[in-house]
N, C-alpha and C. Protein backbone atom coordinates (compact mmCIF):
# COMPACT_ATOMS: atom_id res chain seq x y z
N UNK A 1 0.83 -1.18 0.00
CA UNK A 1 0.00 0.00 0.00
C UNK A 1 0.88 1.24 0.00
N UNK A 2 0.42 2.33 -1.03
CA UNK A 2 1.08 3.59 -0.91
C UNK A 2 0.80 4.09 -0.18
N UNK A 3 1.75 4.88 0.42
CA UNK A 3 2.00 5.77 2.28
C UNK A 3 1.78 7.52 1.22
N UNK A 4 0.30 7.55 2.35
CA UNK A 4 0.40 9.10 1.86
C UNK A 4 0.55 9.98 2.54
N UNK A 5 1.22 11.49 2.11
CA UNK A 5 2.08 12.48 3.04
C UNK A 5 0.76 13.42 3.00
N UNK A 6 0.61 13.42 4.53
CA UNK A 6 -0.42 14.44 4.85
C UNK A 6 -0.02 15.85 5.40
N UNK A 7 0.07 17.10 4.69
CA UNK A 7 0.96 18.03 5.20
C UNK A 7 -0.23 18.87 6.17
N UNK A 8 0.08 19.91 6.73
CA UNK A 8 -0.73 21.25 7.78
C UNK A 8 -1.21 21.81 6.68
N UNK A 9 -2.50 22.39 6.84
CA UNK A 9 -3.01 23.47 6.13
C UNK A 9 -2.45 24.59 6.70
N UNK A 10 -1.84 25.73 5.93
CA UNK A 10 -1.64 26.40 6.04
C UNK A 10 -1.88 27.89 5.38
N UNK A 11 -3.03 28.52 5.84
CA UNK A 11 -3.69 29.60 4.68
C UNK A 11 -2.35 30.79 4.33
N UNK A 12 -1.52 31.08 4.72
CA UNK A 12 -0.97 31.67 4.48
C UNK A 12 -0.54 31.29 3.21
N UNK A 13 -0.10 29.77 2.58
CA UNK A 13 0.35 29.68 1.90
C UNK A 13 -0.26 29.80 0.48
N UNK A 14 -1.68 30.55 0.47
CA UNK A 14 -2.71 30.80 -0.63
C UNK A 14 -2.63 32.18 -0.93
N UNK A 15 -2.54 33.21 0.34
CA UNK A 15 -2.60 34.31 0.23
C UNK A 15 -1.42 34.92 -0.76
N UNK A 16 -1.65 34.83 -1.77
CA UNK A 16 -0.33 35.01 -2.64
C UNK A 16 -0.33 36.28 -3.25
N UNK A 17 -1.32 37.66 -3.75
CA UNK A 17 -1.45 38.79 -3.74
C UNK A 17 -2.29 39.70 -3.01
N UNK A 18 -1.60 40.81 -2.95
CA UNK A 18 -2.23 41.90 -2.12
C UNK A 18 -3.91 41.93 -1.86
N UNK A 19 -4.27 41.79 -2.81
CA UNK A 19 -5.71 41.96 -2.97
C UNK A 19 -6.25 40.68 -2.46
N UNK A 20 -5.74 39.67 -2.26
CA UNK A 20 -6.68 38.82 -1.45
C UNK A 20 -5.94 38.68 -0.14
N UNK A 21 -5.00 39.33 0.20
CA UNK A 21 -4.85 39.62 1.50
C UNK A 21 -5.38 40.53 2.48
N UNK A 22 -5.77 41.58 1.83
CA UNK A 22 -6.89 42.59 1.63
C UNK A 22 -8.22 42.31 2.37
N UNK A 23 -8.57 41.64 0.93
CA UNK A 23 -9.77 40.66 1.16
C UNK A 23 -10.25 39.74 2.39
N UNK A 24 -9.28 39.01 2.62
CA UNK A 24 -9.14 38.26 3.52
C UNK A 24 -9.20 38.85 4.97
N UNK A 25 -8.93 39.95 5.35
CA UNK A 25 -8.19 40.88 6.30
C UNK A 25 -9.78 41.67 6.78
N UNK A 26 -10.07 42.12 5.49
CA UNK A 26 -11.86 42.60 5.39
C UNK A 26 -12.82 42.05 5.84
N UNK A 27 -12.73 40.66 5.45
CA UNK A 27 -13.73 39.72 6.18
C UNK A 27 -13.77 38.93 7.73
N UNK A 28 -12.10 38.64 7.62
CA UNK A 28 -12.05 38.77 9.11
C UNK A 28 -12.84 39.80 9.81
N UNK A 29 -12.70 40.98 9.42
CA UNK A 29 -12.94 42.59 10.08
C UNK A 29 -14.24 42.54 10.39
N UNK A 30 -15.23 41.79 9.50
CA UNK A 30 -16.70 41.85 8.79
C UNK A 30 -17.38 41.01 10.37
N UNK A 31 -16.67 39.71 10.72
CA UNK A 31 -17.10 38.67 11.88
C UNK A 31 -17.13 39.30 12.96
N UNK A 32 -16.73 40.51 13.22
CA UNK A 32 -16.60 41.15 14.42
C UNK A 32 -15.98 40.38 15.11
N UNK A 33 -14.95 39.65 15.21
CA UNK A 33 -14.56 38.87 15.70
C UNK A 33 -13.34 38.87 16.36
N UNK A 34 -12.52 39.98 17.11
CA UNK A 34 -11.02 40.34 17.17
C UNK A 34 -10.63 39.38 17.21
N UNK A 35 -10.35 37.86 17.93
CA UNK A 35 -8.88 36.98 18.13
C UNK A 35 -9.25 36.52 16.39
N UNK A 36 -10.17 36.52 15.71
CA UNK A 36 -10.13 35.92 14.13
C UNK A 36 -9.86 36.85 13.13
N UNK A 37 -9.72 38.36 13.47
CA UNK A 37 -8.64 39.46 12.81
C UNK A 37 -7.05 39.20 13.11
N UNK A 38 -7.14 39.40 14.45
CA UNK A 38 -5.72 38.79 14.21
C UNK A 38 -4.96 37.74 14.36
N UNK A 39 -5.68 36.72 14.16
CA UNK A 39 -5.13 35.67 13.08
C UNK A 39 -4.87 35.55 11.94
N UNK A 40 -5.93 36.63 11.46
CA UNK A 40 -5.90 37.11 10.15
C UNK A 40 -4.98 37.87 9.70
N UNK A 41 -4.34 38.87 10.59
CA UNK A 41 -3.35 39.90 10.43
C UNK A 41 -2.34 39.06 10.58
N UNK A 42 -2.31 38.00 11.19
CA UNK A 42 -0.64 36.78 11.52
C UNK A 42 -0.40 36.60 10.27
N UNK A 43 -1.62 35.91 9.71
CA UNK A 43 -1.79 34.96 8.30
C UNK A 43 -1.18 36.00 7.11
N UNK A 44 -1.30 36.65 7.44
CA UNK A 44 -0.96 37.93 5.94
C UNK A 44 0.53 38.45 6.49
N UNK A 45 1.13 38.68 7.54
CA UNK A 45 2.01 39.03 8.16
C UNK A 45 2.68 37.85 7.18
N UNK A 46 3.10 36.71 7.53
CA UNK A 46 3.42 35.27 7.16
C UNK A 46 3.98 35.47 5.84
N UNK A 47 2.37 35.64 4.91
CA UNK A 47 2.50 35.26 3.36
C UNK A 47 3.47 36.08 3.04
N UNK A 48 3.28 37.49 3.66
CA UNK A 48 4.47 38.69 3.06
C UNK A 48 5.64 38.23 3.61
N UNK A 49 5.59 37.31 4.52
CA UNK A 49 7.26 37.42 4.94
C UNK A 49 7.46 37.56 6.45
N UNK A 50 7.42 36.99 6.96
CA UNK A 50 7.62 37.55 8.71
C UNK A 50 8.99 38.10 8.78
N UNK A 51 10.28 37.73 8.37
CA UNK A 51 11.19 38.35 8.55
C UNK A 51 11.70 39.96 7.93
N UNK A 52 10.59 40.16 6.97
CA UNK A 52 10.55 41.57 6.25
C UNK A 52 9.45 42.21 7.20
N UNK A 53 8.37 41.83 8.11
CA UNK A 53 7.35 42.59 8.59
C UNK A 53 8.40 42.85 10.09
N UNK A 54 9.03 42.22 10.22
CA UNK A 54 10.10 42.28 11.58
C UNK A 54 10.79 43.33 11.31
N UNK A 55 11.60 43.22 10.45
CA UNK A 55 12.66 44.42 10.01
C UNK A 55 11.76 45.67 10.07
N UNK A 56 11.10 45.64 8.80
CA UNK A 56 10.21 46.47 8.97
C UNK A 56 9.41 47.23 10.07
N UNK A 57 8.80 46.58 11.16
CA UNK A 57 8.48 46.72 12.91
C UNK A 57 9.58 47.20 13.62
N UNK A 58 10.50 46.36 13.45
CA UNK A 58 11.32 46.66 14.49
C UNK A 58 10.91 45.90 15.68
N UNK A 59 10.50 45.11 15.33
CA UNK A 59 9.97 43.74 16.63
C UNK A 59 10.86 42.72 16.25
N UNK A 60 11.19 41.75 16.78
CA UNK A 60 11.51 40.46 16.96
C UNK A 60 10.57 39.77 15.74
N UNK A 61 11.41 38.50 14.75
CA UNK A 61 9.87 37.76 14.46
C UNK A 61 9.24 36.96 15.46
N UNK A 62 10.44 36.18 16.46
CA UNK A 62 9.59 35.48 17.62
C UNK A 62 8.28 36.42 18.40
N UNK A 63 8.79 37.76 18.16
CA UNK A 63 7.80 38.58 19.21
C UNK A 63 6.54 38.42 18.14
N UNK A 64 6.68 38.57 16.93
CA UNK A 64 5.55 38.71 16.28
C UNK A 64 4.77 37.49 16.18
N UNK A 65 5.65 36.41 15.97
CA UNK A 65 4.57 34.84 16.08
C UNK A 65 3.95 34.68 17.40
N UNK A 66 4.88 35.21 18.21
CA UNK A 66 3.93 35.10 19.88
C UNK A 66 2.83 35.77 19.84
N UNK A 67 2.44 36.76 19.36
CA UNK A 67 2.13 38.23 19.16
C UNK A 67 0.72 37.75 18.20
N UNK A 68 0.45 36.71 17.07
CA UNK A 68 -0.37 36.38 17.04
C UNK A 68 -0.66 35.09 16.83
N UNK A 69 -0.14 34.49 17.52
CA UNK A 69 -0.75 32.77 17.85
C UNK A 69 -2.09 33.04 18.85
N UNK A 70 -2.84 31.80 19.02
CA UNK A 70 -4.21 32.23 19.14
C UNK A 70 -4.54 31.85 20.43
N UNK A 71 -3.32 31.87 21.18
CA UNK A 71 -3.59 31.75 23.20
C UNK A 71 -3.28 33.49 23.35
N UNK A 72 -2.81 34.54 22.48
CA UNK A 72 -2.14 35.63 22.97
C UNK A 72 -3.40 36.60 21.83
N UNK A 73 -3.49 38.25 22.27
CA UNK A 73 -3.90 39.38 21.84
C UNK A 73 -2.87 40.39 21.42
N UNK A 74 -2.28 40.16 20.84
CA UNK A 74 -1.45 41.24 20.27
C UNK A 74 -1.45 42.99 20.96
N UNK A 75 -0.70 43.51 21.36
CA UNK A 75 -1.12 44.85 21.84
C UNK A 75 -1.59 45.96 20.69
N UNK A 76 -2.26 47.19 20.88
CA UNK A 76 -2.79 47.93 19.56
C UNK A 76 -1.75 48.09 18.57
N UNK A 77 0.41 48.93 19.25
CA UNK A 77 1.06 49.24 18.66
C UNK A 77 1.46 48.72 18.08
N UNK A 78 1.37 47.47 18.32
CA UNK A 78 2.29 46.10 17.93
C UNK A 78 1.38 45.54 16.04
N UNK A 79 -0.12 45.84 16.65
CA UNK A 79 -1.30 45.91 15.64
C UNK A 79 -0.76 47.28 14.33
N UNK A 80 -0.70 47.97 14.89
CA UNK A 80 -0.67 49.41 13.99
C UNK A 80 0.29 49.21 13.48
N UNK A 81 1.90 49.06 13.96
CA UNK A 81 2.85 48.49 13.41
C UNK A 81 3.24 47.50 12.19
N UNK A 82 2.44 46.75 12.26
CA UNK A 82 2.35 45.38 11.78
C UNK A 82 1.54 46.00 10.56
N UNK A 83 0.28 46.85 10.53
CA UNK A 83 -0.40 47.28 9.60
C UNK A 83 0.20 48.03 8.60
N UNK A 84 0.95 49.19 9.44
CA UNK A 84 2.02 50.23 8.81
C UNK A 84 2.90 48.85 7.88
N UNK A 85 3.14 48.25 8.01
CA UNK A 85 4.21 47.47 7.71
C UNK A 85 3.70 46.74 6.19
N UNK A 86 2.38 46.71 6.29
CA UNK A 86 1.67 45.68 5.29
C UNK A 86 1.17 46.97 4.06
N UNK A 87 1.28 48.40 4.50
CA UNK A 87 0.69 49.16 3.76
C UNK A 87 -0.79 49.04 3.98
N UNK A 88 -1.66 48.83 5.13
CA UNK A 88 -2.85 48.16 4.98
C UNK A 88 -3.22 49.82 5.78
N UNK A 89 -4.52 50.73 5.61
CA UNK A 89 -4.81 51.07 7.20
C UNK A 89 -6.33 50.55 7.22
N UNK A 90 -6.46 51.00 8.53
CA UNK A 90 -8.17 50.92 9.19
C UNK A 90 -8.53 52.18 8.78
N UNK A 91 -9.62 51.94 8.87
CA UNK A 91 -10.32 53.22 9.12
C UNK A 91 -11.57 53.32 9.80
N UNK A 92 -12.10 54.16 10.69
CA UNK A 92 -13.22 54.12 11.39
C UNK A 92 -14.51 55.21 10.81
N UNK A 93 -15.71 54.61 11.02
CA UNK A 93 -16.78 55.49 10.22
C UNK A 93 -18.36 55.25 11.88
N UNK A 94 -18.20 56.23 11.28
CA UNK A 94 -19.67 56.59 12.07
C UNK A 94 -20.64 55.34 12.01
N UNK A 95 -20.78 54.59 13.25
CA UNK A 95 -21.52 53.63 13.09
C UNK A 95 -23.07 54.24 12.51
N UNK A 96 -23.95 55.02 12.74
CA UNK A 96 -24.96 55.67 12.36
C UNK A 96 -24.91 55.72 10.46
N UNK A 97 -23.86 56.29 10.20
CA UNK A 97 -23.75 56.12 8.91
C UNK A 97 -24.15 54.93 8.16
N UNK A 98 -22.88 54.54 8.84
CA UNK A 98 -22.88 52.88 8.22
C UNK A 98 -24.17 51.86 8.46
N UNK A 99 -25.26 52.23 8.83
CA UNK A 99 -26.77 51.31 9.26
C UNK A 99 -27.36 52.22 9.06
N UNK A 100 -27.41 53.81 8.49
CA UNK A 100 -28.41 54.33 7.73
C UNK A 100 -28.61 54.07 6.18
């Protein structure tokens, strides 16, 4: 019998342009869901490169995998950082707006 190699899913390894990292990042956003944003923000951190989002930060990459594995909350700067880093921003809107 052939022995078959079962590897980890790993979404990072799909996220292969901007725009569906984007995407991806959006919908997290959409679940209201913070620890499943930033997992989401890990996951895209990753695809680009953790050792370029490090340099880039000025964090550790260990600090950054600690930073979003899914027993830990990342702090905001560490968040904003990481964003600055991806070219990504937030932006906030008038909840009233947005449900009129």
């Amino acid at each position: 019998m052939e022995k078959i190699e079962i590897t980890q899913f790993d979404v990072s390894d799909y996220l292969d342009t901007e725009t569906v990292q984007k995407e991806y990042l959006i919908s997290a956003l959409e679940t209201v869901n913070i620890d499943l944003f930033f997992k989401a923000l890990g996951d895209v951190a990753k695809a680009r490169g953790m050792s370029q989002i490090a340099k880039d930060t000025g964090l550790s990459r260990e600090s950054l995998y600690k930073s979003f594995n899914a027993k830990t909350s990342p702090r905001f700067d560490t968040v904003n950082k990481v964003l600055n880093a991806l070219n990504i921003t937030l932006t906030a809107k008038d909840s009233k707006a947005v449900n009129a």
